[in-house]
Protein backbone atom coordinates (compact mmCIF):
# COMPACT_ATOMS: atom_id res chain seq x y z
CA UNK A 1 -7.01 -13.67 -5.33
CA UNK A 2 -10.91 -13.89 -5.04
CA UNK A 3 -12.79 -16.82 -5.86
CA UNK A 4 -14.91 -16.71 -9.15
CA UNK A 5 -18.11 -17.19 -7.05
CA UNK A 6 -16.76 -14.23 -4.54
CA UNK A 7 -16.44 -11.66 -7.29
CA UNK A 8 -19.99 -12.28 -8.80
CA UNK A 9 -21.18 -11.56 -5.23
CA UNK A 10 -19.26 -8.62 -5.21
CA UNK A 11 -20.12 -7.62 -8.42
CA UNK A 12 -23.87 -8.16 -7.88
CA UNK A 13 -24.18 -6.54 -4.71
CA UNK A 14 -22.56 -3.72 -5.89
CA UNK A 15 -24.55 -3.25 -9.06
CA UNK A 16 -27.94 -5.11 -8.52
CA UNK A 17 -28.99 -4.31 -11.78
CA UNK A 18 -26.15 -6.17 -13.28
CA UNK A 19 -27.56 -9.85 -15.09
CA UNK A 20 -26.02 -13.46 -13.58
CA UNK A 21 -24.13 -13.60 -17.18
CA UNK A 22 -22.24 -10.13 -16.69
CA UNK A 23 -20.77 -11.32 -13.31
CA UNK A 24 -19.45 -14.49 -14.76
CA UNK A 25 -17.23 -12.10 -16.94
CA UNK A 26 -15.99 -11.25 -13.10
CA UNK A 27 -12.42 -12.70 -12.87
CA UNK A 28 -11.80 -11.62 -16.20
CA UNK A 29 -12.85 -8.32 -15.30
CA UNK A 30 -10.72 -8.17 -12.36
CA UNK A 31 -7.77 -9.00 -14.72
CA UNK A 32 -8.80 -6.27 -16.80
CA UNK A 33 -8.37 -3.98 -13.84
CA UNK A 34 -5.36 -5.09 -12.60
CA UNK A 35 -3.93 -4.58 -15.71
CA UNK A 36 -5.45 -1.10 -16.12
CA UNK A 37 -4.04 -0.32 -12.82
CA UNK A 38 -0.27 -1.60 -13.06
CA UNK A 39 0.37 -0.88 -16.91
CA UNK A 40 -2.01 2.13 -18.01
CA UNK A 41 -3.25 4.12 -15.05
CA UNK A 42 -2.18 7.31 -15.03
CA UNK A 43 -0.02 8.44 -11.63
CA UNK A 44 0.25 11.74 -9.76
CA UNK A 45 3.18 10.99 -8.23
CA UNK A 46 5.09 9.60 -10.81
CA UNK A 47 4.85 12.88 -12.49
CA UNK A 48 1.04 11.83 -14.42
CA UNK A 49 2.94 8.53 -15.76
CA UNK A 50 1.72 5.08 -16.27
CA UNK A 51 3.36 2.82 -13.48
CA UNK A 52 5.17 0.70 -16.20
CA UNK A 53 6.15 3.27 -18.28
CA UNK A 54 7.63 5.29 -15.31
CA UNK A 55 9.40 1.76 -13.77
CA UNK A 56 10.51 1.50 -17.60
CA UNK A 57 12.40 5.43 -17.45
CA UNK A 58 14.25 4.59 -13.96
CA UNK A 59 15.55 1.75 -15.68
CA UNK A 60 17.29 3.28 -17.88
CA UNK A 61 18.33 6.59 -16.33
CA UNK A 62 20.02 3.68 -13.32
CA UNK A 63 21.64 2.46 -16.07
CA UNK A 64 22.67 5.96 -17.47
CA UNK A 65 24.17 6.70 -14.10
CA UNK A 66 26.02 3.81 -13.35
CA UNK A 67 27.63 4.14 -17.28
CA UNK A 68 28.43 7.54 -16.46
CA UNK A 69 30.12 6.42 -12.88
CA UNK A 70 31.91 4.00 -14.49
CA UNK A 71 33.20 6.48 -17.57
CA UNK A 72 33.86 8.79 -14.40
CA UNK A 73 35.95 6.03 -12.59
CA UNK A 74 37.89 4.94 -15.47
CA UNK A 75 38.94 8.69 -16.54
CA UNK A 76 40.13 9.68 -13.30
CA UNK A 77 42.36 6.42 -12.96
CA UNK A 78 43.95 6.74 -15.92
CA UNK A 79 44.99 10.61 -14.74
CA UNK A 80 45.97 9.26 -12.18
CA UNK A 81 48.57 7.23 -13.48
């Protein structure tokens, strides 16, 4: 985590024309990004998904699979029998 007086450097050098009040707004704005990148950016690998949305979908199809394996397993004892 940067310090608050780190990111208004950052920010400054990397826009000089940005005012002393805009790189107070810096932690928030790093917030802001790190939100933008874990919840909303949009993924190539994960098939043009947002990261959560995708994490959300593997949730669920794990738990799809292990209902099914368990459906599976209990069907195939009881023909068993």
């Amino acid at each position: 985590m940067l310090f608050p007086s780190t990111t208004q450097s950052l920010l400054f050098c990397k826009d000089p024309g940005i005012s002393l009040a805009e790189t107070k707004r810096g932690p928030h704005l790093t917030a802001e990004w790190v939100d933008w990148w874990n919840e909303r950016r949009l993924h190539s690998t994960l098939g043009y998904l947002p990261p959560a949305e995708f994490e959300t979908q593997e949730r669920e199809t794990d738990a799809a699979c292990v209902l099914a394996n368990l459906v599976y397993t209990v069907r195939r004892r009881d023909t068993q029998m």
